[in-house]
Every structure is written in structure tokens, then in C-alpha cells.
PDB file of N, CA and C in Angstrom:
ATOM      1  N   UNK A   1      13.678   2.259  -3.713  1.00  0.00           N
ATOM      2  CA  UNK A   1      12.381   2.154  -4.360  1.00  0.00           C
ATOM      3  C   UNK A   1      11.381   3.019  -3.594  1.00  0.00           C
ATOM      4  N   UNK A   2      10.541   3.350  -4.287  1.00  0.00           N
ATOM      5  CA  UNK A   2       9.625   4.403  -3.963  1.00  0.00           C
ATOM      6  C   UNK A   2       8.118   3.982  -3.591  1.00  0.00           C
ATOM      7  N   UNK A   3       7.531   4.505  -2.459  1.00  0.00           N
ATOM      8  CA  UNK A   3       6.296   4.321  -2.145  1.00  0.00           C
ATOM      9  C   UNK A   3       5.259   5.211  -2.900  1.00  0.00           C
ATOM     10  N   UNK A   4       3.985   4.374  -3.732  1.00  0.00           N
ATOM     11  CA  UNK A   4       3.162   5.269  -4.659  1.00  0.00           C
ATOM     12  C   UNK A   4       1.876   5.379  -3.178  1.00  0.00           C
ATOM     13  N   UNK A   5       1.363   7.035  -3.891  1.00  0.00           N
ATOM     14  CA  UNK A   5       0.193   7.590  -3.026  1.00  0.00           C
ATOM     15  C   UNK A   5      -0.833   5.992  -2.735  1.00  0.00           C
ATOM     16  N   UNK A   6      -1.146   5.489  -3.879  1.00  0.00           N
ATOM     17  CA  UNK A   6      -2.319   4.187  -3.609  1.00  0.00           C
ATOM     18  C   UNK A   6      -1.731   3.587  -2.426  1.00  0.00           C
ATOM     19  N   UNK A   7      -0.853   2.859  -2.343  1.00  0.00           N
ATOM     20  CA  UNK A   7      -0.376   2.171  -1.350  1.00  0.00           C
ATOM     21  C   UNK A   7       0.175   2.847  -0.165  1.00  0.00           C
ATOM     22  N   UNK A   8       0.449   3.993   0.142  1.00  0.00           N
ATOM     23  CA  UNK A   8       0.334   4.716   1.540  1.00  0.00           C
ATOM     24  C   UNK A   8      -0.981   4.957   1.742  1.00  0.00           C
ATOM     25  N   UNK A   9      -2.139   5.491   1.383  1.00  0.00           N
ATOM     26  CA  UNK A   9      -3.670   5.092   1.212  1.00  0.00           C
ATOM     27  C   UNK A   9      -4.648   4.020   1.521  1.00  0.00           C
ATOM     28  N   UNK A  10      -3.856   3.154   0.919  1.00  0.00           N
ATOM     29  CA  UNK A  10      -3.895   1.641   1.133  1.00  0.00           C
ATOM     30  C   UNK A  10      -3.871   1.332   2.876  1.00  0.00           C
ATOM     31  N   UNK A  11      -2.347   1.082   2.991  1.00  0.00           N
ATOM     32  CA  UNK A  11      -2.128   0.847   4.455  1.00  0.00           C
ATOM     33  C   UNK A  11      -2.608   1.494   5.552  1.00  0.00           C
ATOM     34  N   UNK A  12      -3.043   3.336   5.324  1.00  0.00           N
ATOM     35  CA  UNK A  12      -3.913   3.780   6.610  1.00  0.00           C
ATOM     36  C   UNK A  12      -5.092   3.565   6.392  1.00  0.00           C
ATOM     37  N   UNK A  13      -6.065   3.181   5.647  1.00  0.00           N
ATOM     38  CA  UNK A  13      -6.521   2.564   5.237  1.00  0.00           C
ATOM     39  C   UNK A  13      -7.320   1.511   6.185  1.00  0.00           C
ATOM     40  N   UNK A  14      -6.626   0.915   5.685  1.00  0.00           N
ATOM     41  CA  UNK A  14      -6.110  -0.813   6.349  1.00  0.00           C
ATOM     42  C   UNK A  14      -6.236  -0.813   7.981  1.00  0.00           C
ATOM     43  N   UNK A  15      -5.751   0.389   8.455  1.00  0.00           N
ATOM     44  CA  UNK A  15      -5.665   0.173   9.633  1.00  0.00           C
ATOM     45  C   UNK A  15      -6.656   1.018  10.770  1.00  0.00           C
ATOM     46  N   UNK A  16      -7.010   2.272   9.375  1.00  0.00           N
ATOM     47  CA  UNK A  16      -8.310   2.963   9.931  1.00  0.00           C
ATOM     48  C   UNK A  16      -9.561   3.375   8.566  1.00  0.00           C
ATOM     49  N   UNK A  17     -10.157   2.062   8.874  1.00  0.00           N
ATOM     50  CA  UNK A  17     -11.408   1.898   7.715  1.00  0.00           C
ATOM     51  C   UNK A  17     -12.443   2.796   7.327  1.00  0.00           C
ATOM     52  N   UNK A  18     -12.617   3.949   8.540  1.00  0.00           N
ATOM     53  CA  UNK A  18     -13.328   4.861   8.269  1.00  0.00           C
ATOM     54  C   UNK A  18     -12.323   6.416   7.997  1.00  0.00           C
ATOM     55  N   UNK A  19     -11.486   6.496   7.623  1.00  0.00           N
ATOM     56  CA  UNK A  19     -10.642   7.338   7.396  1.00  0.00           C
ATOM     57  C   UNK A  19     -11.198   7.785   5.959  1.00  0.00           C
ATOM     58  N   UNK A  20     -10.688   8.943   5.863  1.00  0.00           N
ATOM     59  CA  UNK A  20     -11.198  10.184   4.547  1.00  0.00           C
ATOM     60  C   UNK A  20      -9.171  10.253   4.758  1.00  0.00           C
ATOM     61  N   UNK A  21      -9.135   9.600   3.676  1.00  0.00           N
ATOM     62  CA  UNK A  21      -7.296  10.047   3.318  1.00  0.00           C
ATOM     63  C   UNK A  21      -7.249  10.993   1.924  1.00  0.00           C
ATOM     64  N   UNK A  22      -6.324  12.214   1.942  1.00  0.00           N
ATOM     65  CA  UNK A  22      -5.918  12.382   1.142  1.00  0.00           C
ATOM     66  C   UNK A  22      -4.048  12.765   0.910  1.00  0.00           C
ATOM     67  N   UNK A  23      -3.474  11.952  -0.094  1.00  0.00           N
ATOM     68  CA  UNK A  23      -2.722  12.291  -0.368  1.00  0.00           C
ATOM     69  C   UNK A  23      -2.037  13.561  -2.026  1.00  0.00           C
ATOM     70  N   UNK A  24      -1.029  13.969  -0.956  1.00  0.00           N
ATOM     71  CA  UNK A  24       0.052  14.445  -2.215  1.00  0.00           C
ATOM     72  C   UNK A  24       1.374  14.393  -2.467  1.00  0.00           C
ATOM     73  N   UNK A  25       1.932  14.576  -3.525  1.00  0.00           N
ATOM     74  CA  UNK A  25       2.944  13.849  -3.982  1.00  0.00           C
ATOM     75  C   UNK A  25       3.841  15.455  -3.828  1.00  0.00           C
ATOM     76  N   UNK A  26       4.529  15.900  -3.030  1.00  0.00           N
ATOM     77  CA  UNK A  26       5.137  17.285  -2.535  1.00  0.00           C
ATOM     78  C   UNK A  26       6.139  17.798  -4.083  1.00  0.00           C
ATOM     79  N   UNK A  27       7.433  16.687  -4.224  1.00  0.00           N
ATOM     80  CA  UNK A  27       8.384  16.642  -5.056  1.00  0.00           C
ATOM     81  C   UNK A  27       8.353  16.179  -6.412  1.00  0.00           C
ATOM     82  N   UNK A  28       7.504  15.450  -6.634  1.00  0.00           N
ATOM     83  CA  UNK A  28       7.268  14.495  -7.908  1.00  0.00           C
ATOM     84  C   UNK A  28       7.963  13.941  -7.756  1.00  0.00           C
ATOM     85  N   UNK A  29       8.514  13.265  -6.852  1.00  0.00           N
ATOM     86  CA  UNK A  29       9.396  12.220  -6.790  1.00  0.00           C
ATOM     87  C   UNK A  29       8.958  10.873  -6.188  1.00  0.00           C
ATOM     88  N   UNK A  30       7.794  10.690  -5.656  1.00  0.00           N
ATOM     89  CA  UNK A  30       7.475   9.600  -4.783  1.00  0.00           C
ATOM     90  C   UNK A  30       7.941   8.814  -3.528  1.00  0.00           C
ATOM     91  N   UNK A  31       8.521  10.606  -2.756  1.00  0.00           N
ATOM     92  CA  UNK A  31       9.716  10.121  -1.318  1.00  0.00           C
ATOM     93  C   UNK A  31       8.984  11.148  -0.940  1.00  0.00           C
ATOM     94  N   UNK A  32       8.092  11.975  -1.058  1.00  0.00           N
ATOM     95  CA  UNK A  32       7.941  13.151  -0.328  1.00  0.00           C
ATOM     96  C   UNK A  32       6.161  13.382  -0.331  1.00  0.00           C
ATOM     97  N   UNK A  33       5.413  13.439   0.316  1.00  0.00           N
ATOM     98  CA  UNK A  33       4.250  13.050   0.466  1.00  0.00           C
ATOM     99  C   UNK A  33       4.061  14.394   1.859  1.00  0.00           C
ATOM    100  N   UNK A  34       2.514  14.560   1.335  1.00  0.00           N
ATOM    101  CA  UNK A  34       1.760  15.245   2.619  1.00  0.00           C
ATOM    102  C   UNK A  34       0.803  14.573   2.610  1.00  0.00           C
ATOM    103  N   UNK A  35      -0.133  13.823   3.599  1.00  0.00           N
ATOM    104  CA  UNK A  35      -1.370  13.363   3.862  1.00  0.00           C
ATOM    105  C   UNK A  35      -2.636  14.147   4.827  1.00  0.00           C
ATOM    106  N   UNK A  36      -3.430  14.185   4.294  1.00  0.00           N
ATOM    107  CA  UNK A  36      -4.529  14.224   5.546  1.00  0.00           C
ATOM    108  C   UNK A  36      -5.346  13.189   6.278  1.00  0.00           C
ATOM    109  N   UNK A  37      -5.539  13.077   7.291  1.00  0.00           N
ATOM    110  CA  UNK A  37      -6.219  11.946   7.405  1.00  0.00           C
ATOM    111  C   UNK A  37      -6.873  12.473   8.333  1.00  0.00           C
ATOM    112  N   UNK A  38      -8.649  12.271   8.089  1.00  0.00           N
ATOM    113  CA  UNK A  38      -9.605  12.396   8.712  1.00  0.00           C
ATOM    114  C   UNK A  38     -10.335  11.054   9.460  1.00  0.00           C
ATOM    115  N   UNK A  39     -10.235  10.806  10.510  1.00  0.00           N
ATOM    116  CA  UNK A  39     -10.998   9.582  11.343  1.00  0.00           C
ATOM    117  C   UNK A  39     -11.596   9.776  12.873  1.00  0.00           C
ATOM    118  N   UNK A  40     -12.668   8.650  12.985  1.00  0.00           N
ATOM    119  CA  UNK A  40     -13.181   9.406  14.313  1.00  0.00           C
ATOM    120  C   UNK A  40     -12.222   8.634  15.044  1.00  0.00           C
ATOM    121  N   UNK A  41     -11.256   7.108  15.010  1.00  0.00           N
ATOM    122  CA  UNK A  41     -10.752   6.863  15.408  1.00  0.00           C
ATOM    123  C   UNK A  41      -9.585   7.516  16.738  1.00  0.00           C
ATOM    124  N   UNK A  42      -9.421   9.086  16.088  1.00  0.00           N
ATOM    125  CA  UNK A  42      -8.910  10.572  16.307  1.00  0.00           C
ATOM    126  C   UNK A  42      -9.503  10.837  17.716  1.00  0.00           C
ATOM    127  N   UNK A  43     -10.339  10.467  17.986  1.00  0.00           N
ATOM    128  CA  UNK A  43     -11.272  11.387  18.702  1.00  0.00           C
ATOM    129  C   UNK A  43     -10.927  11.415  20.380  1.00  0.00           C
ATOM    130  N   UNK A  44     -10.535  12.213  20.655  1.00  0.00           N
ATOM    131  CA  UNK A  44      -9.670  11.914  21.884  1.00  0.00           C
ATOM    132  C   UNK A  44      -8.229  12.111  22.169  1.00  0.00           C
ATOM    133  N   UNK A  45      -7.849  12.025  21.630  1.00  0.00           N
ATOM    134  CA  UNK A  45      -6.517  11.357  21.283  1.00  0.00           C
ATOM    135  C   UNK A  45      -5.783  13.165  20.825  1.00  0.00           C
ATOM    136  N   UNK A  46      -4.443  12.882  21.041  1.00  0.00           N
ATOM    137  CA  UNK A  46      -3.313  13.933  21.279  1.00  0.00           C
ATOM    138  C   UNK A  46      -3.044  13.780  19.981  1.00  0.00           C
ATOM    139  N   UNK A  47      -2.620  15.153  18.910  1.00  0.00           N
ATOM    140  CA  UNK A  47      -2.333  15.446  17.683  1.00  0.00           C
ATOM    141  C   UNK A  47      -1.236  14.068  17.832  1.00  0.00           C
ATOM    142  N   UNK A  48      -0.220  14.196  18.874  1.00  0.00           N
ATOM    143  CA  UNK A  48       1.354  13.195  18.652  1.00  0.00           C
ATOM    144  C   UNK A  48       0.507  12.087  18.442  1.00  0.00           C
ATOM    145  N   UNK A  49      -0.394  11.506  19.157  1.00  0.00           N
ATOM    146  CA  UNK A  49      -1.366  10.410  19.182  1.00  0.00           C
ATOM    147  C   UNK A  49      -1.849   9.676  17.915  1.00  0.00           C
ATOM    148  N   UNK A  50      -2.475  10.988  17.126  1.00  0.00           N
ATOM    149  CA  UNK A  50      -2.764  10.611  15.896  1.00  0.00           C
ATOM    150  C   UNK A  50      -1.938  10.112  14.962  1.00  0.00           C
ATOM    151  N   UNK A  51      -0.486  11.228  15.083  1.00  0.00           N
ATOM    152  CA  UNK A  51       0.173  10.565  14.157  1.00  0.00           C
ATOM    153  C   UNK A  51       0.815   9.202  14.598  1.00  0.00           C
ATOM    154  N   UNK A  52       1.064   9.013  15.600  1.00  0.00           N
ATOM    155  CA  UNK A  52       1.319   8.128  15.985  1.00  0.00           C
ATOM    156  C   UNK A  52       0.498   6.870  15.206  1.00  0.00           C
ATOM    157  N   UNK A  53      -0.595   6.708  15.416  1.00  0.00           N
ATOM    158  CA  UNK A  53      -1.701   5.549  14.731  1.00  0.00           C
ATOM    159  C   UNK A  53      -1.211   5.681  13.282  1.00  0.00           C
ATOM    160  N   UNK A  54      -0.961   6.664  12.636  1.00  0.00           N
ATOM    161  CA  UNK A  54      -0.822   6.967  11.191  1.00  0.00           C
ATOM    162  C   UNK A  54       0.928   6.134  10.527  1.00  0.00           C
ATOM    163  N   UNK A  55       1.646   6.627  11.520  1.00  0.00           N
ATOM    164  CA  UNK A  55       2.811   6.029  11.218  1.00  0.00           C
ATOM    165  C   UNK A  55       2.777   4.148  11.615  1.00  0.00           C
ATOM    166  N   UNK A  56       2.136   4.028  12.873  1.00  0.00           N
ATOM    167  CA  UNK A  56       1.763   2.258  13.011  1.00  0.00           C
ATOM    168  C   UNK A  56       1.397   1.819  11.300  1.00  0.00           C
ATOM    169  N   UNK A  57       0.593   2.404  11.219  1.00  0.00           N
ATOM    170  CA  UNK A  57      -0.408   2.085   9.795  1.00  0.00           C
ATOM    171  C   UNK A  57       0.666   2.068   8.553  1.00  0.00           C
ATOM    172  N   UNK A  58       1.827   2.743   8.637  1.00  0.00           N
ATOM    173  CA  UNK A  58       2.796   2.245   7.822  1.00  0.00           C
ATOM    174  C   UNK A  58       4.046   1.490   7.921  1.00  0.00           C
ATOM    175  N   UNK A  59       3.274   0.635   8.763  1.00  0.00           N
ATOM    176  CA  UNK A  59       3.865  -0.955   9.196  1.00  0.00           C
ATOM    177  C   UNK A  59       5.792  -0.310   8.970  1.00  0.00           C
ATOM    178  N   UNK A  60       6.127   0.122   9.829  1.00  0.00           N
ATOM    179  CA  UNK A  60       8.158   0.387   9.188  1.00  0.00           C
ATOM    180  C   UNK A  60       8.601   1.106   8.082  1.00  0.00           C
ATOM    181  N   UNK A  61       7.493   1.188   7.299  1.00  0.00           N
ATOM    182  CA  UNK A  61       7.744   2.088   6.230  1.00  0.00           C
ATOM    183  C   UNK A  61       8.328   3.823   5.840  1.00  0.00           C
ATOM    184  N   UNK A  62       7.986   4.229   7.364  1.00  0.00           N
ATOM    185  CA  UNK A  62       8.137   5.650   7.592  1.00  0.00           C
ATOM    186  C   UNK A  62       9.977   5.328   7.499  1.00  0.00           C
ATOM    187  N   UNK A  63      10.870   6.657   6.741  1.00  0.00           N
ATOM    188  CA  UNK A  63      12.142   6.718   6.843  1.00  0.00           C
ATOM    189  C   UNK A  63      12.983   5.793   6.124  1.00  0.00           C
ATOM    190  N   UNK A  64      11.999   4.496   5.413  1.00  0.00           N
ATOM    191  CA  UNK A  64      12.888   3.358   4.512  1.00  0.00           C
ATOM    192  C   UNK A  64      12.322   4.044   3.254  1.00  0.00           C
ATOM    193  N   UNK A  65      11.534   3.395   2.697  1.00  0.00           N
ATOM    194  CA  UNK A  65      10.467   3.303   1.270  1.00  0.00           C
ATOM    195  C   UNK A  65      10.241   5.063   1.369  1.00  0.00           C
ATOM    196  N   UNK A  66       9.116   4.844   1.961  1.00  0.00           N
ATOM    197  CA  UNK A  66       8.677   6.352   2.095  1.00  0.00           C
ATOM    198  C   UNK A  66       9.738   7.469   3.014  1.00  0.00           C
ATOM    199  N   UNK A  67      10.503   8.213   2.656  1.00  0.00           N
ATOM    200  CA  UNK A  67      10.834   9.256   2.912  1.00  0.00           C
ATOM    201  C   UNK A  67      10.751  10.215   3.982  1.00  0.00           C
ATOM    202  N   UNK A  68       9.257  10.857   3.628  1.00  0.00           N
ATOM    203  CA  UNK A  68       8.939  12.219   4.415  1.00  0.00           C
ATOM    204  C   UNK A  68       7.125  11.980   4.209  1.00  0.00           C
ATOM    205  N   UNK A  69       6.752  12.193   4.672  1.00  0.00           N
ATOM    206  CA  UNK A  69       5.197  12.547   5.210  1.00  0.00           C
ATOM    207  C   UNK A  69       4.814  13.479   5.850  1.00  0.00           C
ATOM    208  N   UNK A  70       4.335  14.755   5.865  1.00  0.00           N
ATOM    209  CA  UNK A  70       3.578  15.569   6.385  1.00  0.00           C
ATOM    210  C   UNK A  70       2.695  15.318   6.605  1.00  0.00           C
ATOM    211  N   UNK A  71       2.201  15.221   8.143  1.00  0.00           N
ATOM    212  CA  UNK A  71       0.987  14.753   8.231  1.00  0.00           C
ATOM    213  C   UNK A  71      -0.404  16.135   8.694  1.00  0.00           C
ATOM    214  N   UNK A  72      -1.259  15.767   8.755  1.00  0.00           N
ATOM    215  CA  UNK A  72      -2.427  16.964   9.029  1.00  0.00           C
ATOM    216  C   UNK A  72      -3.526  15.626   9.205  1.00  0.00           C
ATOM    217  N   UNK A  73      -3.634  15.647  10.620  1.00  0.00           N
ATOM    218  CA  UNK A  73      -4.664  14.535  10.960  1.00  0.00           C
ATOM    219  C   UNK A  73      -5.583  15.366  11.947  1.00  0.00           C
ATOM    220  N   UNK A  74      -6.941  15.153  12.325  1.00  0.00           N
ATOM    221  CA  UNK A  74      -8.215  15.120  12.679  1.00  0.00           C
ATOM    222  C   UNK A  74      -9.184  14.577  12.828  1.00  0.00           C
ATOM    223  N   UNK A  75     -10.254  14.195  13.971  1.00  0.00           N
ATOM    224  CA  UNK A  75     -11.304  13.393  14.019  1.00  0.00           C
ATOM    225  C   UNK A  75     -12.693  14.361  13.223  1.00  0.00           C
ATOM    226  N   UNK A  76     -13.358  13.721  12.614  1.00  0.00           N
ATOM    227  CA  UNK A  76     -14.486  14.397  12.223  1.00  0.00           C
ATOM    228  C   UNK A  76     -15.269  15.707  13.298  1.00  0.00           C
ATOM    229  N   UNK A  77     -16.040  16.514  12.775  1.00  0.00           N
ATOM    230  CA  UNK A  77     -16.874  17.357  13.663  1.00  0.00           C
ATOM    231  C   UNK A  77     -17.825  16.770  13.517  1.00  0.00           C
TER     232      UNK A  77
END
């Protein structure tokens, strides 16, 4: 079963409230996703860092449900 954009959205989200997320759907298939995620949460913090917080935020989901994620994360300027 497949993870929809709302609910990967949802969960970083969830875990970073001031986040500017955008997703896309790579394959049309709903296994293959690129995100951006903009937060000041970021701020400091090592690119691995970020994603790091980003993958927490999908509570186990990374590699079951969801597939693949490209991520492109950043703290605001």
C-alpha cells in the first residue's frame, strides 16, 4: 500500500509545525516522492541532520509504505 503526498505532509508536519513542505509525486505511482522542506527548526543543524528530523517525522515509514523520498531541506533566510 501506498503513501499519498497529504499524509507524508501531514506527518512532517506534525513534527515540524512551522515547516513550508512541498511535495511531488516523481513516478505516478505513490512510492516515489521528492520533498522540500523548509524550517527554522534547520537552523544549525548538518544537511544529514535535517534529514535526519525529516525521516523521524515519518515515524518507520521511510523503506515500508513510502518507498523513496528525495529530500531538499533548509532553514529559512
Amino acid at each position: 500500500m501506498a503513501m499519498d503526498a497529504a499524509e507524508i505532509e501531514h506527518l512532517i508536519k506534525a513534527a515540524l509545525p512551522d515547516a513550508t513542505v512541498e511535495i511531488r509525486d516523481l513516478a505516478g505511482d505513490g512510492d516515489h516522492y521528492a520533498a522540500t522542506v523548509v524550517s527554522a527548526a534547520f537552523k544549525g543543524k548538518s544537511r544529514v541532520q535535517q534529514h535526519q528530523m525529516v525521516y523521524a517525522a515519518l515515524k518507520g515509514n521511510m523503506g515500508g509504505v513510502l518507498h523513496a523520498l528525495a529530500l531538499q531541506t533548509s532553514a529559512p533566510d
